[in-house]
Structures are given as structure tokens and as C-alpha cells.
N, C-alpha and C. Protein backbone atom coordinates (compact mmCIF):
# COMPACT_ATOMS: atom_id res chain seq x y z
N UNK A 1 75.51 95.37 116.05
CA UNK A 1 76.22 96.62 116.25
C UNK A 1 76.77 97.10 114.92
N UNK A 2 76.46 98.36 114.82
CA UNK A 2 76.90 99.27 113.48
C UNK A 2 78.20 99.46 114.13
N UNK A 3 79.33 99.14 113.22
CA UNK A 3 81.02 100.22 113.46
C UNK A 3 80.52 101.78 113.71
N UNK A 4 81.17 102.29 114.73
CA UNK A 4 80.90 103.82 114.84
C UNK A 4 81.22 104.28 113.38
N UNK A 5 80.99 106.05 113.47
CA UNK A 5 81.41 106.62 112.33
C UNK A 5 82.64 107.79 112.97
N UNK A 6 82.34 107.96 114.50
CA UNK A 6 82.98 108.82 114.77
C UNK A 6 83.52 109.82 114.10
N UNK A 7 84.66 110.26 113.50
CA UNK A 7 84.98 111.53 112.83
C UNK A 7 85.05 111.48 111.49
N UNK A 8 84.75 110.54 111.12
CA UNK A 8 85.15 109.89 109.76
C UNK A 8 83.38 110.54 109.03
N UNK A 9 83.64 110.96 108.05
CA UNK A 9 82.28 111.30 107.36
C UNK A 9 81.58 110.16 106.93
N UNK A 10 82.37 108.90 106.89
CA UNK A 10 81.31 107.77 106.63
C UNK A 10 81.18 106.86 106.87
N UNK A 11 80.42 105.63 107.42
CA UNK A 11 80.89 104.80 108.13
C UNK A 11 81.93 103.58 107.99
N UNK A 12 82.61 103.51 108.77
CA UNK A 12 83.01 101.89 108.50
C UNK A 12 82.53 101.22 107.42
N UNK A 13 83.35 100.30 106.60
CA UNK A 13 83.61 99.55 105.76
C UNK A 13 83.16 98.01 106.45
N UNK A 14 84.02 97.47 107.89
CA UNK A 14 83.31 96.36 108.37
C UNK A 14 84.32 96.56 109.64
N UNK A 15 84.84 95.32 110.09
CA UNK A 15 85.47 95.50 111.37
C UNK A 15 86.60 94.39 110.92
N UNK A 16 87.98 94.98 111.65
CA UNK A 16 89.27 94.21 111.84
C UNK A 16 89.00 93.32 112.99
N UNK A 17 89.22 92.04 113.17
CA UNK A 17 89.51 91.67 114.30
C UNK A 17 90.83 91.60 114.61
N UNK A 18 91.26 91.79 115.60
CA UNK A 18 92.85 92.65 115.96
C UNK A 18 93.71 91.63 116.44
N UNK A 19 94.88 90.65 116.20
CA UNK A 19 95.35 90.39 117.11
C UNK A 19 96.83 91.16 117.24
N UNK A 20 97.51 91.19 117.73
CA UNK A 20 99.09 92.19 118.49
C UNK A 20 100.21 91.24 117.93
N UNK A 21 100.57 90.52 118.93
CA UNK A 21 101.63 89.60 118.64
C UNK A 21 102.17 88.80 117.52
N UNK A 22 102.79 88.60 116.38
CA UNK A 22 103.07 88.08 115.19
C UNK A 22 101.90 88.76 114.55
N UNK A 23 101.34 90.04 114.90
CA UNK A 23 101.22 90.90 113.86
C UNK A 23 101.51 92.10 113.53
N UNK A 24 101.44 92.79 114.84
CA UNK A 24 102.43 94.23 114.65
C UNK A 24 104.05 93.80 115.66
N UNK A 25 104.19 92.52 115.87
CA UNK A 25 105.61 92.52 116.18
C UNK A 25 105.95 91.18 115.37
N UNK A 26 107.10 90.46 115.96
CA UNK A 26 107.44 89.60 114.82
C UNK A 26 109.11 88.82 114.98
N UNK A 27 109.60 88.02 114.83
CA UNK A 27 110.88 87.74 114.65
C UNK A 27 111.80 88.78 114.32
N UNK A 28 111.33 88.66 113.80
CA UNK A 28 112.17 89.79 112.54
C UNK A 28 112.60 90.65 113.46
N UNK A 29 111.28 91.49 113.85
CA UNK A 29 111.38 93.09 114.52
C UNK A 29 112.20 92.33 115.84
N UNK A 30 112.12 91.52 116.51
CA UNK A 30 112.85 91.55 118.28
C UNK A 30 114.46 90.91 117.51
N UNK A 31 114.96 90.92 116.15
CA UNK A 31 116.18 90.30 115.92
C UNK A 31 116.44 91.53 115.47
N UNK A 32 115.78 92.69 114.85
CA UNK A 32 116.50 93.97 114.39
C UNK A 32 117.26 94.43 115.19
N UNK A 33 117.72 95.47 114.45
CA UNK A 33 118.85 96.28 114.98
C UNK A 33 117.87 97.57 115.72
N UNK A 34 117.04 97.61 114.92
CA UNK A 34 116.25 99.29 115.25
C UNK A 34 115.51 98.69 116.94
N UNK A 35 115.05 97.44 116.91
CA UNK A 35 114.75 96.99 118.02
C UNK A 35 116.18 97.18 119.52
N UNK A 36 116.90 96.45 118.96
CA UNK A 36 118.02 96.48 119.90
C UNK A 36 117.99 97.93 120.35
N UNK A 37 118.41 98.91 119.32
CA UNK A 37 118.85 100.31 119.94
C UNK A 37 117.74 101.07 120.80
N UNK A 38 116.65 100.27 120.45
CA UNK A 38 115.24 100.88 121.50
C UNK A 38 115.19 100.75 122.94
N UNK A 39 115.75 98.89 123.07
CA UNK A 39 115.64 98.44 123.81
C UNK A 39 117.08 99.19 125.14
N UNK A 40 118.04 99.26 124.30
CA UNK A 40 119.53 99.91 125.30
C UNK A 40 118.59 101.23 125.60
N UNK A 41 118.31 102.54 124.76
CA UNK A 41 117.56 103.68 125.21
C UNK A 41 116.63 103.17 126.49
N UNK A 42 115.98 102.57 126.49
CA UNK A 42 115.00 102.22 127.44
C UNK A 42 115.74 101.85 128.59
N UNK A 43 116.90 100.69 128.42
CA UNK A 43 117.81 100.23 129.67
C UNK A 43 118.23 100.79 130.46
N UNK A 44 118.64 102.22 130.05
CA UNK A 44 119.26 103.07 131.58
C UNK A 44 119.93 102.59 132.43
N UNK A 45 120.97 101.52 131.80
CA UNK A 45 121.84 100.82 132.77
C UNK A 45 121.20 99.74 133.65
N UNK A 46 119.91 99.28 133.64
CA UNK A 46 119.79 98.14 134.13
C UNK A 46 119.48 97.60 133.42
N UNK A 47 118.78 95.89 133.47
CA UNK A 47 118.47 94.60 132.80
C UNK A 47 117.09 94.73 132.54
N UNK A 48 116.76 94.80 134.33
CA UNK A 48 115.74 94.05 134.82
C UNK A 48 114.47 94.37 134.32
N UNK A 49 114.05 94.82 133.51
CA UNK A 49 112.91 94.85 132.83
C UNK A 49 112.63 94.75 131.21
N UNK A 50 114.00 94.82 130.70
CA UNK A 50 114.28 94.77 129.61
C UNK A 50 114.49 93.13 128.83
N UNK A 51 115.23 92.47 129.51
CA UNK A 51 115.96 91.38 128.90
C UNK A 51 114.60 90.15 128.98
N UNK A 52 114.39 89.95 127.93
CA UNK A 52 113.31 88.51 127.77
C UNK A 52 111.86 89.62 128.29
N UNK A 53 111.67 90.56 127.63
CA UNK A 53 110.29 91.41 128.19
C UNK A 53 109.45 90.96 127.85
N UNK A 54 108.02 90.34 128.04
CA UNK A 54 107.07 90.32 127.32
C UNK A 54 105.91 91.10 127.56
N UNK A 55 104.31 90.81 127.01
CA UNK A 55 103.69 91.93 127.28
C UNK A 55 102.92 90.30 128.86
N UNK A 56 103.21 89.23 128.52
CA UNK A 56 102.52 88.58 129.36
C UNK A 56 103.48 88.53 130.65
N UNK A 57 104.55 88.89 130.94
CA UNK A 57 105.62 88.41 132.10
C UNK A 57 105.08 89.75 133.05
N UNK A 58 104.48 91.03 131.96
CA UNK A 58 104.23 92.35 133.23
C UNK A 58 103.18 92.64 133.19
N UNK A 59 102.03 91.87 132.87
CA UNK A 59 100.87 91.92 132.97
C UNK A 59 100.47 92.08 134.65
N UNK A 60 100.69 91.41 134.88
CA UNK A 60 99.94 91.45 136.61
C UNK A 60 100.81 92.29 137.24
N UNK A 61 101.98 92.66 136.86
CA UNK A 61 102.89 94.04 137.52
C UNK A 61 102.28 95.27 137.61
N UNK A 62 102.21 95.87 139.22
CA UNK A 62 101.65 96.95 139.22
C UNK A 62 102.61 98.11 139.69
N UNK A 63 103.83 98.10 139.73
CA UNK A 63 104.77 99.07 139.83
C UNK A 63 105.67 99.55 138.70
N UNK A 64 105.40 100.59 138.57
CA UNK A 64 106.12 101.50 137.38
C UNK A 64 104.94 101.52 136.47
N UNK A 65 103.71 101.82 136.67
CA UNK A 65 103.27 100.78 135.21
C UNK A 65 103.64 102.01 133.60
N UNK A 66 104.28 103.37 134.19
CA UNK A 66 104.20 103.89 133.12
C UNK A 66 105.34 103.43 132.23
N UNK A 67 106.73 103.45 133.07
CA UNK A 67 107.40 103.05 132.62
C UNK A 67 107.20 101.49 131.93
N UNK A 68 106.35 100.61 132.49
CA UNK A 68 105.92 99.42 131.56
C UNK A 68 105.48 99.62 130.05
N UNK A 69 104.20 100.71 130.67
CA UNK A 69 103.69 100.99 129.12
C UNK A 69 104.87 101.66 127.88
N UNK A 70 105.38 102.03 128.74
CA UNK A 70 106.41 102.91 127.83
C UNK A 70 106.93 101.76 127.19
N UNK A 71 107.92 100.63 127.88
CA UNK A 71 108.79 99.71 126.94
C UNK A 71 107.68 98.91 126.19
N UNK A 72 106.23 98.58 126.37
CA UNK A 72 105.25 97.81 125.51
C UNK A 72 105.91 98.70 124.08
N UNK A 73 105.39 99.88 124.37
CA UNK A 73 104.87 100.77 123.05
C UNK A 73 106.41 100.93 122.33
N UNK A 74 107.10 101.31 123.17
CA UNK A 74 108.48 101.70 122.37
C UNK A 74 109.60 100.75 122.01
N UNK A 75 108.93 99.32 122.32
CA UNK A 75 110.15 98.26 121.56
C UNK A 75 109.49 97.01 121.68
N UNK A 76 107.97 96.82 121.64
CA UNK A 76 107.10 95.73 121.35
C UNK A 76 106.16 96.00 120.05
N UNK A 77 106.66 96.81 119.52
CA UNK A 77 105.71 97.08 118.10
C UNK A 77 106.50 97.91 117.45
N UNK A 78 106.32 97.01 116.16
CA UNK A 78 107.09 96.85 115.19
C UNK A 78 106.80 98.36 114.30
N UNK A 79 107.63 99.45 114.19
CA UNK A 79 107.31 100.49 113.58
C UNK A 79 106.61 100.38 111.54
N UNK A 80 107.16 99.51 111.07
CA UNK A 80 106.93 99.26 109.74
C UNK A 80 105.23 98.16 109.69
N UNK A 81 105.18 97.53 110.83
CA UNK A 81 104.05 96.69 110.95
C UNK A 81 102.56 97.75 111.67
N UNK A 82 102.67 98.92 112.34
CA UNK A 82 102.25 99.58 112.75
C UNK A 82 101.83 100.82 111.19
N UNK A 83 102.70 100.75 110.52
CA UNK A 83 102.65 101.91 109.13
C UNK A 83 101.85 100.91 108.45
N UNK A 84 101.84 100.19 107.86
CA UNK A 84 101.39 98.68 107.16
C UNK A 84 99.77 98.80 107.78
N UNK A 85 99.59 98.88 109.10
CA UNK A 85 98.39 98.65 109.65
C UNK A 85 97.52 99.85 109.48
N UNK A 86 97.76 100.94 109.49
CA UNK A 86 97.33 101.97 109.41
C UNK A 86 97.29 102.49 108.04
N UNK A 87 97.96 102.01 107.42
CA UNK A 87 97.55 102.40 105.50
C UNK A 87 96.81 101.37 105.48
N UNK A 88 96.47 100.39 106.02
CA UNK A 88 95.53 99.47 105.93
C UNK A 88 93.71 100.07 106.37
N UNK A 89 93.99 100.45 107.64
CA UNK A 89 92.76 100.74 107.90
C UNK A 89 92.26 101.80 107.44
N UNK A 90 93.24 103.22 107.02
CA UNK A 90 92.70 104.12 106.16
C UNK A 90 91.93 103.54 104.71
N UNK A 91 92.66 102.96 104.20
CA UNK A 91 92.38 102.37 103.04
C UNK A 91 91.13 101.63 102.90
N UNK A 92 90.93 100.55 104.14
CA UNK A 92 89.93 99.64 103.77
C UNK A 92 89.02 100.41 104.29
N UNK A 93 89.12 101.51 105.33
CA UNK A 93 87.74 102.06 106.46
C UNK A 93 87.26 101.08 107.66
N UNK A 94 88.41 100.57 108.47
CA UNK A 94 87.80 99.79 108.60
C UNK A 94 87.88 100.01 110.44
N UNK A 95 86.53 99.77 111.55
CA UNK A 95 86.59 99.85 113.23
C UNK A 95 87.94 98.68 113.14
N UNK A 96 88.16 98.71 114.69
CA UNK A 96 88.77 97.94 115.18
C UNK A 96 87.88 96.86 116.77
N UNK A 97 88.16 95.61 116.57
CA UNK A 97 87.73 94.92 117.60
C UNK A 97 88.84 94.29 117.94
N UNK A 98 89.49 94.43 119.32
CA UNK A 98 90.58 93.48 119.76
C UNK A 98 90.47 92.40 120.06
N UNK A 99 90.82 91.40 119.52
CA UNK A 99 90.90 89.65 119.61
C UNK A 99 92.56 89.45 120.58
N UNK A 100 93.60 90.11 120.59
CA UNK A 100 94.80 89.55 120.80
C UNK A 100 94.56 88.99 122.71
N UNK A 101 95.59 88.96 123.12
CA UNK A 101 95.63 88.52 124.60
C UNK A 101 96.54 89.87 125.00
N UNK A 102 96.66 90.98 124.41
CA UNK A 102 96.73 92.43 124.64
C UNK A 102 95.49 92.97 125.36
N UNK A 103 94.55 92.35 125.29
CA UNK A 103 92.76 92.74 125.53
C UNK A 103 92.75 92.27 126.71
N UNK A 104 93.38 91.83 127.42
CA UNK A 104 93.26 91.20 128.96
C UNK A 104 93.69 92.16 129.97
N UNK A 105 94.26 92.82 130.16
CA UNK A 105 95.20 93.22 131.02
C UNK A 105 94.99 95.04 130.51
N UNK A 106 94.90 95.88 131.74
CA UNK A 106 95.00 97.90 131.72
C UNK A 106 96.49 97.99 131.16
N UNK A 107 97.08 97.05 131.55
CA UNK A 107 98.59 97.64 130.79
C UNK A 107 98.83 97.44 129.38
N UNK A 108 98.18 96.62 129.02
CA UNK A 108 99.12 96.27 127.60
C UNK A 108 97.47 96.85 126.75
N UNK A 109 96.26 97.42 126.98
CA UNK A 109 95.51 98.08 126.35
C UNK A 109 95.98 99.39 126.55
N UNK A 110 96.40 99.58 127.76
CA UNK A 110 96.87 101.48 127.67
C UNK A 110 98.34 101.46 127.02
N UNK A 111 98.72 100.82 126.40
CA UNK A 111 99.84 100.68 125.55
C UNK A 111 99.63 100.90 124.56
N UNK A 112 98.55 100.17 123.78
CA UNK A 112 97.99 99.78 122.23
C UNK A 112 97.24 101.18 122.35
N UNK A 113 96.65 101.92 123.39
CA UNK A 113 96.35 103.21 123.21
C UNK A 113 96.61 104.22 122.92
N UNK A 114 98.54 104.23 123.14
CA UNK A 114 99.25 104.74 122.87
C UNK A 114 100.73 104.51 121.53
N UNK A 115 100.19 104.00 121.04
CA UNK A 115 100.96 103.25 119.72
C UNK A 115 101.26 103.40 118.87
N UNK A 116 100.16 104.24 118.69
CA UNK A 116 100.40 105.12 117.12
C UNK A 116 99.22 104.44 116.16
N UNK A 117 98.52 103.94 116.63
CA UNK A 117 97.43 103.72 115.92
C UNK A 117 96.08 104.56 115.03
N UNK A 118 96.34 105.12 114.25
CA UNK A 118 95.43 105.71 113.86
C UNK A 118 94.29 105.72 114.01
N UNK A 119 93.62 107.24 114.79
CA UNK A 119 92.43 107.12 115.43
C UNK A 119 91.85 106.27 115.88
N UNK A 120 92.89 105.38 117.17
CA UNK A 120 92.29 104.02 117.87
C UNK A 120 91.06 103.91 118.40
N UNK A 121 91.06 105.16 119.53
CA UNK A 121 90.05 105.15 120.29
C UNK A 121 88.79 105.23 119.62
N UNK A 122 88.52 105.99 118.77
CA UNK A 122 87.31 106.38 117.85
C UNK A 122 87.17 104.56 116.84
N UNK A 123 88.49 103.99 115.98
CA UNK A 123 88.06 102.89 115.51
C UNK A 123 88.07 101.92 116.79
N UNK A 124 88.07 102.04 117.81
CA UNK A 124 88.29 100.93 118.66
C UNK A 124 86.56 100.77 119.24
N UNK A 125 86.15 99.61 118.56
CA UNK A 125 85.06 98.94 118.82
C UNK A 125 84.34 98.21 120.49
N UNK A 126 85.39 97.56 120.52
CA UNK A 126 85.86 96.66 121.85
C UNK A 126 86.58 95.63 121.83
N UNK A 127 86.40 94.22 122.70
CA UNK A 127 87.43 93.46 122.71
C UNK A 127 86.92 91.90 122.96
N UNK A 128 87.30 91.34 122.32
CA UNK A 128 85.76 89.92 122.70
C UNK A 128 86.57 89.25 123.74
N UNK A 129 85.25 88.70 124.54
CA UNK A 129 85.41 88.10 125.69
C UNK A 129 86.62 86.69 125.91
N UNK A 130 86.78 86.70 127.27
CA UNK A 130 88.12 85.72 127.48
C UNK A 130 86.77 84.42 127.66
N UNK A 131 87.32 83.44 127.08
CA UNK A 131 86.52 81.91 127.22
C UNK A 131 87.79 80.77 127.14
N UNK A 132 89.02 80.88 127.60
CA UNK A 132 89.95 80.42 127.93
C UNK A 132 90.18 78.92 126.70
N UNK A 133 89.94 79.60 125.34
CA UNK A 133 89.96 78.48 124.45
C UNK A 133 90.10 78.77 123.16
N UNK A 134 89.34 78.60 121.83
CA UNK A 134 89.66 79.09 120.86
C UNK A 134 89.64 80.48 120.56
N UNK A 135 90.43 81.38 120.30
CA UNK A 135 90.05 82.10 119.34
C UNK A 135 89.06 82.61 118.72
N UNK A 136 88.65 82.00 118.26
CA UNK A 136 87.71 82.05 116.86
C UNK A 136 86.04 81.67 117.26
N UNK A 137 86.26 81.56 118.46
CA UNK A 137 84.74 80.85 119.51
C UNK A 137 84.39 82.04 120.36
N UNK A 138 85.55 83.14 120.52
CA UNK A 138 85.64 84.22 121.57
C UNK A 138 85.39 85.29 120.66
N UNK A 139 85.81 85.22 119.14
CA UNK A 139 84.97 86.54 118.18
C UNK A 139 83.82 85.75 117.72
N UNK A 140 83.36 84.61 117.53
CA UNK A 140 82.39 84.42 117.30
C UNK A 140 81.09 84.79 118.66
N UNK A 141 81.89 84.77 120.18
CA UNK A 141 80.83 85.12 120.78
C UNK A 141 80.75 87.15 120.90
N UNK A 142 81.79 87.57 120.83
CA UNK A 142 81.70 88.81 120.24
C UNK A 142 80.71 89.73 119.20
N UNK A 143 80.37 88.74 117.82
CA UNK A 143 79.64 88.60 117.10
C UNK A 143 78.19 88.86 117.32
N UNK A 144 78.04 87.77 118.53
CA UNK A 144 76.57 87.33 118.77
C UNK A 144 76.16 88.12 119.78
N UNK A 145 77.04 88.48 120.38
CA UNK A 145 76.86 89.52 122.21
C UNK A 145 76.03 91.05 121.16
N UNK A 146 77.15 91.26 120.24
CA UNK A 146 76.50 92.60 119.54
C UNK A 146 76.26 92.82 118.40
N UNK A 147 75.37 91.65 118.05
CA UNK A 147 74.35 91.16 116.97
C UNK A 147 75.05 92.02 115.72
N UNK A 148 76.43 91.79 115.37
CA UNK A 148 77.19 92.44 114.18
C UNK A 148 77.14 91.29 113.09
N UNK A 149 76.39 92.30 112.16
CA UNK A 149 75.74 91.33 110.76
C UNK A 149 76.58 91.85 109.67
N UNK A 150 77.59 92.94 109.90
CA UNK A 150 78.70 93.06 108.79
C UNK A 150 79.59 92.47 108.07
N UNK A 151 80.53 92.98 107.40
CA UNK A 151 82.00 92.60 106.87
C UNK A 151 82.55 92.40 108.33
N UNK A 152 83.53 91.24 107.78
CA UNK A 152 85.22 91.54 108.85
C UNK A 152 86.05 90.67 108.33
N UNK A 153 86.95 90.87 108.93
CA UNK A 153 88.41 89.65 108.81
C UNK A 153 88.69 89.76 110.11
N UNK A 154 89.60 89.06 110.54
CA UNK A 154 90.32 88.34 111.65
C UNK A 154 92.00 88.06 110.82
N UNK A 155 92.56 89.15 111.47
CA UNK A 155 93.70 89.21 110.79
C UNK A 155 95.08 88.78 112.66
N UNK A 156 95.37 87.77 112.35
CA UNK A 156 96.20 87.04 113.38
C UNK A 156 97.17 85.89 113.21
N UNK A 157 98.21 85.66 113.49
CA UNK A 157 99.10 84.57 113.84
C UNK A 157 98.73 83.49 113.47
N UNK A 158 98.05 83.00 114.33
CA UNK A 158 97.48 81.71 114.45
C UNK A 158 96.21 81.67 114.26
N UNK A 159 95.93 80.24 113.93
CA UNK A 159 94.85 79.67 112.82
C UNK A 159 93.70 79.18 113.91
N UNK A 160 93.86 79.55 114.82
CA UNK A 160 92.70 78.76 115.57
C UNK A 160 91.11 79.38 115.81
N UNK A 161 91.10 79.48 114.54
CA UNK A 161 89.61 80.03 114.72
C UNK A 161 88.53 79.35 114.11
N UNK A 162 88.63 78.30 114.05
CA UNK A 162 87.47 77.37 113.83
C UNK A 162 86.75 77.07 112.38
N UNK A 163 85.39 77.52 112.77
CA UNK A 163 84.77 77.97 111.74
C UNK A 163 84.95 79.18 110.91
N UNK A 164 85.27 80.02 111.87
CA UNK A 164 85.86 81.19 111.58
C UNK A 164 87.07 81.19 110.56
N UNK A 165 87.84 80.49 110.27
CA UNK A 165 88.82 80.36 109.45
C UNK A 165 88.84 81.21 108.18
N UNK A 166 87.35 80.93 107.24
CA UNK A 166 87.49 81.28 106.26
C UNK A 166 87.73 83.08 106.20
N UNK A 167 87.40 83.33 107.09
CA UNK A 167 87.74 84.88 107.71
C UNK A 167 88.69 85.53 107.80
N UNK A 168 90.37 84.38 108.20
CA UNK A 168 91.57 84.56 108.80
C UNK A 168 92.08 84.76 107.54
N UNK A 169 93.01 85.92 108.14
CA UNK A 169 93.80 86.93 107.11
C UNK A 169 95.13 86.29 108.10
N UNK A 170 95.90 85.30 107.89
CA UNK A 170 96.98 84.83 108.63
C UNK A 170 98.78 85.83 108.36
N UNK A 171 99.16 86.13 109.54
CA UNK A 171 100.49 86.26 109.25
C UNK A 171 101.42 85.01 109.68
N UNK A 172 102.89 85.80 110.06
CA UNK A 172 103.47 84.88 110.38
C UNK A 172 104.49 85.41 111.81
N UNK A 173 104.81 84.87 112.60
CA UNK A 173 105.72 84.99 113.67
C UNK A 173 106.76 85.72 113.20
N UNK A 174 107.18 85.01 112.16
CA UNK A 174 108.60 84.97 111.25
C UNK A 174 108.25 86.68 111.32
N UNK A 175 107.35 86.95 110.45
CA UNK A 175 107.75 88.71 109.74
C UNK A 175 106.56 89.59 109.79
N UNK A 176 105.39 89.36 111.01
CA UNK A 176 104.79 89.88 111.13
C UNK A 176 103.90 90.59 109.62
N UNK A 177 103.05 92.04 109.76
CA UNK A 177 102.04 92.15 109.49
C UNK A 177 102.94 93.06 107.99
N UNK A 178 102.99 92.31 106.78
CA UNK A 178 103.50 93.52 105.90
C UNK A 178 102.49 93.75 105.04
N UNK A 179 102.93 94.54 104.22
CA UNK A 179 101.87 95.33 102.97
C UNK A 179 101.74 94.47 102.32
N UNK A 180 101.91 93.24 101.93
CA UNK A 180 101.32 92.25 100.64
C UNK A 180 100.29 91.90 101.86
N UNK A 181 100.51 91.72 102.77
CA UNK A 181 99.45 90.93 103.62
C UNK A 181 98.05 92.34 103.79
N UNK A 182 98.67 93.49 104.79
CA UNK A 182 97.70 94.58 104.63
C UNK A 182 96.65 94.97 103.14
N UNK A 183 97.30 94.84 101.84
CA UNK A 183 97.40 95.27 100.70
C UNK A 183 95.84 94.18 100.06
N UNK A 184 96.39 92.77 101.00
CA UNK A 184 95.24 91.77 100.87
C UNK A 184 93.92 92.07 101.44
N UNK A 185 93.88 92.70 102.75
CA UNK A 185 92.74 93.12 103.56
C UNK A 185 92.18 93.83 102.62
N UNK A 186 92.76 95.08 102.15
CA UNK A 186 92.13 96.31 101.60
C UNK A 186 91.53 95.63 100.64
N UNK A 187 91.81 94.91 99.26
CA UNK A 187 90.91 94.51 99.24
C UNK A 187 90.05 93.40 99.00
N UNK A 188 89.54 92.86 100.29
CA UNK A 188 88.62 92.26 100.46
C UNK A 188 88.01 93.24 100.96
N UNK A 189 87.46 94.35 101.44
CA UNK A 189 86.68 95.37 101.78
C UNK A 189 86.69 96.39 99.98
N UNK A 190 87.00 96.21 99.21
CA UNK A 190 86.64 96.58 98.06
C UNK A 190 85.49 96.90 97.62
């Protein structure tokens, strides 16, 4: 599989593999302050959807789901890790393929749809398959499903990608996805 070109006059550079969690969010961001004040806006005087939220606790929840998507997008992603990502992909040119466990579930993809991602839908490639195990075995079968002979990185949290490793553009829990790390992607697509 060629990266689309969609609106872009030229094609793709190679493909991101995407993961969400300790990369566009982070310690950091759920201990901020800018987080907190998101999270009270959103509260409207109750708890119950707010306190200990994750994107995995409302995954299988099918009531409210807008209001779900709403608290994903508006206090599960990190506004500075989201800017970081997107001067990234302008920069390097690069599709998007989702690797995270965001890729499972209509709610937490119609979230990332709505995110602020620069021209998602158009860089949004697809999402490699669930094989309930590594990582790095689930973009490698990604790989092979759509015979993609390009560039990429695998930019994620955790290290469990096998062979794949030499690929991993690692962050950290601690502080998520910043510009020395983005700044690194760009270039390796040089």
C-alpha cells in the first residue's frame, strides 16, 4: 500500500504508526492545572464520569456517547502533545496508521476524529489488527496485510515491539510526546 496523497500535492513521506496514550497524553498533562480546569468545565456538578475517566473504563458504554466523546477529546489529549504532533506530521509528510488500543472501540476513534489532528481523515491510513499480544506483531501484520514496502516509525510508550524495535520512536508516560522527541521523527524522514 502507497500512503494516500489526498490533498496534499505530494505524496507521503512514509507512515506514523500511532499510538494515543503516553503519547498525546501523559503524567504530566492529567497532573496539570489546564487539565484540571477542563475536567471541572466538563463536570457540571457531577463526578460520575469524570473522576478516574479513562478511554478503556467507557469503551463498551453506549449511553451519552457524545458526551463521552466530548470528555475523550477535551481532557484526554494533551493540547501541547497534539501541537508537537502535528508540526510533526506537517514537517515529516507523513499518513497515519493507528497502532494505540484507541483503534478498538467507535468511541475513542470518533474522538481521535475529532482532536484536532491535522487532516486525520485524509492522513488516516487505518489501524492494524487486534492479535491480543505484542504490539509490534500487530503492525508487523499490518505491514504484510497491505504489502507496505515504505518508510515508518512506530512512535509509542512502550517497547514491545519486537523486532520491530529498531523502528520505535519511544516516549514516556512521565511527559508524553514533546518536540525533541517529534523534532527526532522529522528527521528520520529527511
Amino acid at each position: 500500500m502507497t500512503p494516500g496523497t489526498g490533498m496534499h500535492t505530494k505524496p507521503y513521506k512514509g507512515i506514523l504508526f500511532l499510538d494515543v496514550d503516553g503519547v498525546l497524553n501523559s503524567e504530566a498533562w492529567f497532573k496539570s492545572e489546564e487539565y484540571k480546569k477542563r475536567r471541572l468545565t466538563l463536570r457540571n456538578g457531577t463526578t460520575e464520569h469524570t473522576v478516574n475517566f479513562s478511554a478503556a473504563q467507557i469503551a463498551n458504554e453506549k449511553q451519552d456517547l457524545d458526551y463521552h466523546i466530548s470528555v475523550l477529546r477535551d481532557t484526554h489529549i494533551d493540547p501541547v502533545a497534539l501541537e508537537n504532533l502535528n508540526w510533526m506530521l506537517e514537517k515529516a509528510n507523513l499518513a497515519i496508521v493507528l497502532s494505540s488500543t484507541w483503534r478498538l472501540s467507535d468511541l475513542t476513534r470518533n474522538a481521535l476524529s475529532q482532536i484536532g489532528i491535522d487532516h486525520y481523515q485524509e492522513r488516516l491510513q487505518g489501524i492494524t489488527p487486534f492479535m491480543r499480544g505484542v504490539r509490534g506483531n500487530e503492525i508487523q501484520q499490518w505491514i504484510d496485510q497491505n504489502e507496505f514496502k515504505g518508510k515508518f516509525c512506530i512512535l509509542d510508550d512502550d517497547g514491545d515491539m519486537e523486532h520491530l524495535g529498531v523502528y520505535l520512536i519511544q516516549t514516556s508516560w512521565k511527559d508524553g510526546l514533546t518536540r525533541s522527541i517529534a523534532r527526532s521523527i522529522v528527521e528520520l524522514f529527511e
